[in-house]
Protein backbone atom coordinates (compact mmCIF):
# COMPACT_ATOMS: atom_id res chain seq x y z
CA UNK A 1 -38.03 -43.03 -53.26
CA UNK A 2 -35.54 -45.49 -51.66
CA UNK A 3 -36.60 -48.86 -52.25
CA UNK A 4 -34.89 -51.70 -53.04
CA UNK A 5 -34.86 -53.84 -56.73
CA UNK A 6 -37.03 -56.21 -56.88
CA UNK A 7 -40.06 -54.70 -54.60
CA UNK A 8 -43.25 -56.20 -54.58
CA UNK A 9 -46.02 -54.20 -55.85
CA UNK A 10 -49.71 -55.09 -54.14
CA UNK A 11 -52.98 -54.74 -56.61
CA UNK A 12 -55.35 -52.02 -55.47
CA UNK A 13 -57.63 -51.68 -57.80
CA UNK A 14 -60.46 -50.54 -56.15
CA UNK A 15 -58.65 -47.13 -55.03
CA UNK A 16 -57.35 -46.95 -59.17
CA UNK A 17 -61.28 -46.79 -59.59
CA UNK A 18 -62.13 -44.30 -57.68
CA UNK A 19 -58.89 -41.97 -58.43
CA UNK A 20 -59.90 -41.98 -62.03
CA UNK A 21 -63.72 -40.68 -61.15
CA UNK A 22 -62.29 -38.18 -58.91
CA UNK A 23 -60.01 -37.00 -62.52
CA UNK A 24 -62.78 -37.64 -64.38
CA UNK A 25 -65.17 -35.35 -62.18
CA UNK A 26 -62.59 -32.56 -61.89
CA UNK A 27 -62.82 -32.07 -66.07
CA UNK A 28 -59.40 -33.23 -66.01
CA UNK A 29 -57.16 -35.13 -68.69
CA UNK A 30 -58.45 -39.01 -67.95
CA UNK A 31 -55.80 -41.84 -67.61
CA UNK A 32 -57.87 -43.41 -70.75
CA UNK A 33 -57.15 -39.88 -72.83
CA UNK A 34 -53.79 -40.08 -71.69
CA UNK A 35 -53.26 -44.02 -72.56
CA UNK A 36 -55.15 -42.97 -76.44
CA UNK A 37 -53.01 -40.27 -76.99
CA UNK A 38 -49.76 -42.67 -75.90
CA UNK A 39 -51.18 -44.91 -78.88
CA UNK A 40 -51.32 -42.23 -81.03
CA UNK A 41 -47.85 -40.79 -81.23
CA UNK A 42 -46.94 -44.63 -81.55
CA UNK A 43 -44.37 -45.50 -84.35
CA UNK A 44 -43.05 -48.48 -85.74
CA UNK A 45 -39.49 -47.26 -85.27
CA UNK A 46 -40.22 -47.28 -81.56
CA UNK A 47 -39.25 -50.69 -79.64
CA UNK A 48 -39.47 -49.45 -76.07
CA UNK A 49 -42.00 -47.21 -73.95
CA UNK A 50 -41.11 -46.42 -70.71
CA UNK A 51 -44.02 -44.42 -67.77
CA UNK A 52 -42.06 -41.62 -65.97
CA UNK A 53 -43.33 -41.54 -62.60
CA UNK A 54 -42.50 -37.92 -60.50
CA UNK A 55 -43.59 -37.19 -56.93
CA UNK A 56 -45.15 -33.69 -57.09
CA UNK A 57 -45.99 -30.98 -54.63
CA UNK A 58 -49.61 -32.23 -54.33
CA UNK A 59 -49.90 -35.63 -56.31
CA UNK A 60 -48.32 -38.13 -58.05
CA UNK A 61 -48.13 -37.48 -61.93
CA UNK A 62 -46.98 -39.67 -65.23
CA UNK A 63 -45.59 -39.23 -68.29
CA UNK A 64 -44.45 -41.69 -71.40
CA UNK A 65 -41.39 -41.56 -73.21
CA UNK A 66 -40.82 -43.50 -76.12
CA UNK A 67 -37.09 -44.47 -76.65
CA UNK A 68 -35.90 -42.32 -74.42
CA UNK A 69 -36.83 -39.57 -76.94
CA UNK A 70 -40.76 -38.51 -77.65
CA UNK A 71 -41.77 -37.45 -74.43
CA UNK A 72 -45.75 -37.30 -73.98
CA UNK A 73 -46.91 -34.84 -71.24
CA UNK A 74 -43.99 -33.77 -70.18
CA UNK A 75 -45.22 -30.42 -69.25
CA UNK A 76 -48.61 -31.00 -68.79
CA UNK A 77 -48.44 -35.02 -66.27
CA UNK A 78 -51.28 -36.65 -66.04
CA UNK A 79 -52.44 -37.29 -62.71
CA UNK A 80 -52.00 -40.17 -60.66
CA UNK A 81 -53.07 -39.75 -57.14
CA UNK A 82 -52.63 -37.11 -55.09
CA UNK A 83 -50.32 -37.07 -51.67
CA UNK A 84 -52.96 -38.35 -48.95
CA UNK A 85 -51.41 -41.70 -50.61
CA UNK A 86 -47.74 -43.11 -50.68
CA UNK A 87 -45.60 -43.86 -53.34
CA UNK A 88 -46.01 -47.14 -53.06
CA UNK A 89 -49.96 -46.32 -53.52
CA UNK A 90 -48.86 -44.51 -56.75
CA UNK A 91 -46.87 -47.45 -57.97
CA UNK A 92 -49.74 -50.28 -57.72
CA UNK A 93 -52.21 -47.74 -59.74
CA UNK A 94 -50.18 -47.60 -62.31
CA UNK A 95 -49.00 -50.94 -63.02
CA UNK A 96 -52.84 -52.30 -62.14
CA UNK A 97 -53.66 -48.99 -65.46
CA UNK A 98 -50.55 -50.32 -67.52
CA UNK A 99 -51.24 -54.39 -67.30
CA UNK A 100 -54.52 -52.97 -68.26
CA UNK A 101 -53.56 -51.00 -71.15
CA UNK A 102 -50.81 -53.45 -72.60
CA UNK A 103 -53.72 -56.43 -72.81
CA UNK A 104 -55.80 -53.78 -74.61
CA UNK A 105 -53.00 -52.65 -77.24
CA UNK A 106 -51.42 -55.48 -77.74
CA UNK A 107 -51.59 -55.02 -81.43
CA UNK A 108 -51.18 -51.61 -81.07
CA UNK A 109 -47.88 -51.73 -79.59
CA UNK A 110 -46.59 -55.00 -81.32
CA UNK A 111 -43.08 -52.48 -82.10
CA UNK A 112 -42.60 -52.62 -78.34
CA UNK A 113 -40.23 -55.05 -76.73
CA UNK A 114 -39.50 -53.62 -73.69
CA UNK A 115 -42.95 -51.76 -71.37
CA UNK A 116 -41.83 -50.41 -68.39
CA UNK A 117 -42.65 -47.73 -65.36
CA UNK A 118 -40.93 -46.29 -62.24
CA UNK A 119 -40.17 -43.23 -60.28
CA UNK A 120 -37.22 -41.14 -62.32
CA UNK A 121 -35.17 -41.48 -58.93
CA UNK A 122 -36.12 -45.48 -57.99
CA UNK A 123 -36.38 -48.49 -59.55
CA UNK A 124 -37.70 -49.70 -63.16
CA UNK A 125 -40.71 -51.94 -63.36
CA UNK A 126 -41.41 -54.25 -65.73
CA UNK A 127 -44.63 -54.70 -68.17
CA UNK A 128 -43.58 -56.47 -70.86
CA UNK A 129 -39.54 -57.85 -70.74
CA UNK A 130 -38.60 -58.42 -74.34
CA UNK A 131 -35.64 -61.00 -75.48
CA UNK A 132 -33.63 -58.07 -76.99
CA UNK A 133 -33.38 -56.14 -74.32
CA UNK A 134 -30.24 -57.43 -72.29
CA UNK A 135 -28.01 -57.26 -75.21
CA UNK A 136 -29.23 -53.81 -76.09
CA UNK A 137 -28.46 -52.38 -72.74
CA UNK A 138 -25.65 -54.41 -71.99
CA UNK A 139 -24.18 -52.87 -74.98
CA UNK A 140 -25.66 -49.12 -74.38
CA UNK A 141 -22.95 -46.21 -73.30
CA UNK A 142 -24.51 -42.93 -73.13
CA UNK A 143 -23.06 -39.93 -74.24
CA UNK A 144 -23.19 -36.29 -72.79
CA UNK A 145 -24.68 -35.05 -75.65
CA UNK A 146 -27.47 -37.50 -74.74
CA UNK A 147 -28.10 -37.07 -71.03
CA UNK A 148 -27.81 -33.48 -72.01
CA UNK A 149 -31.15 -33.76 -73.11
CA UNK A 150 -33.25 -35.34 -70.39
CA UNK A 151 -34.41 -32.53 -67.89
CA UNK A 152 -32.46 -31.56 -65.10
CA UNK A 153 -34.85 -33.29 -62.50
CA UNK A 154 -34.12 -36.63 -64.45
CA UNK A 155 -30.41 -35.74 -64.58
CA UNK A 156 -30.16 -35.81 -60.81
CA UNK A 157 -31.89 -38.43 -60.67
CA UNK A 158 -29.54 -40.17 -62.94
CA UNK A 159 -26.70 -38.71 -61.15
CA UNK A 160 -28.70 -39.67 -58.22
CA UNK A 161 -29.02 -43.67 -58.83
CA UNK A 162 -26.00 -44.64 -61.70
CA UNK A 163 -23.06 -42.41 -60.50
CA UNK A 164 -20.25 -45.01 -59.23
CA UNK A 165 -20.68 -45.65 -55.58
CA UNK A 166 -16.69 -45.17 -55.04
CA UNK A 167 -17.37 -41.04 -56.79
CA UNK A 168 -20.63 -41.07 -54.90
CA UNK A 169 -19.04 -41.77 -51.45
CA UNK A 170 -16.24 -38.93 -51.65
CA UNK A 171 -18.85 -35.92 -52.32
CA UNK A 172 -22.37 -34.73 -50.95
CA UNK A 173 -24.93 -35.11 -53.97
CA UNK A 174 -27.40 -32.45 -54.56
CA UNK A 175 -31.23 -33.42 -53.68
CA UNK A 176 -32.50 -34.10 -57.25
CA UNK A 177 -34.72 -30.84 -56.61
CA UNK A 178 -31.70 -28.80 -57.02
CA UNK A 179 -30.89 -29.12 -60.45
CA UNK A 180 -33.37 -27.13 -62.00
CA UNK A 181 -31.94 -24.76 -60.09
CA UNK A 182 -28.25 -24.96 -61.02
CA UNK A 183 -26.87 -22.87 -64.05
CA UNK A 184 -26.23 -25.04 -67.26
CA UNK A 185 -21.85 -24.88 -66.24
CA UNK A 186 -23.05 -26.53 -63.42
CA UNK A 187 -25.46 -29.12 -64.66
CA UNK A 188 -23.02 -30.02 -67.49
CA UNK A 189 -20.05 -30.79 -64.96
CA UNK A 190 -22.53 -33.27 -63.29
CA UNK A 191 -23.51 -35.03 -66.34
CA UNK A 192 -19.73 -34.91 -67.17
CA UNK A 193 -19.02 -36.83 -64.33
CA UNK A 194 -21.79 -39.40 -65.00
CA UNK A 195 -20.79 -40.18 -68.39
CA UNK A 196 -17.38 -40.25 -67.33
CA UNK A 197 -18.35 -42.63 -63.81
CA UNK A 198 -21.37 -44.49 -65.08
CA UNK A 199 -22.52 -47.56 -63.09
CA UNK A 200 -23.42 -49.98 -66.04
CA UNK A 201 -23.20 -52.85 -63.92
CA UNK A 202 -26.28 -51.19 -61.97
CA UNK A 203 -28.32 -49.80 -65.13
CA UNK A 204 -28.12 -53.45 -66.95
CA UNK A 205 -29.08 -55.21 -63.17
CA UNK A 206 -32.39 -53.42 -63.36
CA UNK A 207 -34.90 -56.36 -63.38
């Protein structure tokens, strides 16, 4: 995506409106299913729920994760907007739906301390900001065996945004799109080199 931390995000709420006919129309999974069935698999072991946003071939699509490990529509995205728009388009839709559906679910999602959304290869957006969350990510150091599980688009992503600049700068990194298409030696020398060069300074900076 390439933008920078802290980027402003305009309300459009008018075009969130009429994306979410043109879903509804089509017979298609609503963002109001999607949001119920997000409450659903809720848990009270759960303390943060993060919105995956991916840039398809022909629209914008979502999907929740909750700690980082029960993934909701991972193979089946709901639909944001399609590609006429931007990203930037994408990104005021959903935080206008989210504001919306953390003042609904409040109660609901008391667990969750930390609400957040952004494009797996940009920036992290903030919901709801909760008072534990610095010292839990300050003191956070992944593991292979646990970037081993994300998919391989979110590993080059990862690989992508946290790699140390100094690695980054002596070698050409793959376009996130080419990690599905590497064989798992190769995908598990990248994530090697992550866990081994991780930028924590730039993963507990995300505001």
């Amino acid at each position: 995506m390439g933008f920078d931390l802290g980027h402003t995000i305009n309300s459009i709420s008018k075009l969130a409106l009429r994306t979410k006919r043109r879903i509804d129309k089509n017979g298609k999974t609503t963002i109001k299913d999607f949001f119920n069935e997000v409450i659903t698999k809720n848990d009270t072991k759960y303390s943060s729920l993060m919105f995956n946003l991916y840039e398809d071939e022909q629209y914008y699509s979502m999907e929740a994760v909750y700690d980082n490990t029960s993934i909701i529509r991972r193979n089946n995205p709901i639909e944001i907007c399609d590609k006429t728009n931007d990203y930037k388009t994408a990104l005021s839709i959903v935080k206008n739906e989210l504001s919306a559906f953390y003042r609904d679910n409040k109660e609901q999602l008391k667990n969750i301390s930390e609400l957040s959304y952004g494009f797996v290869d940009g920036d992290l957006y903030y919901i709801k900001k909760g008072t534990l969350k610095s010292e839990h990510k300050n003191n956070k150091k992944f593991t292979f065996e646990e970037i081993k599980k994300f998919d391989s688009i979110k590993i080059g992503a990862w690989v992508t945004v946290y790699l140390k600049k100094e690695i980054k700068d002596t070698m050409k990194i793959p376009f996130t799109a080419d990690f599905p298409k590497m064989s798992e030696e190769e995908l598990n020398k990248w994530i090697s080199l992550l866990v081994e060069n991780f930028d924590y300074d730039k993963y507990n900076s995300k505001e």
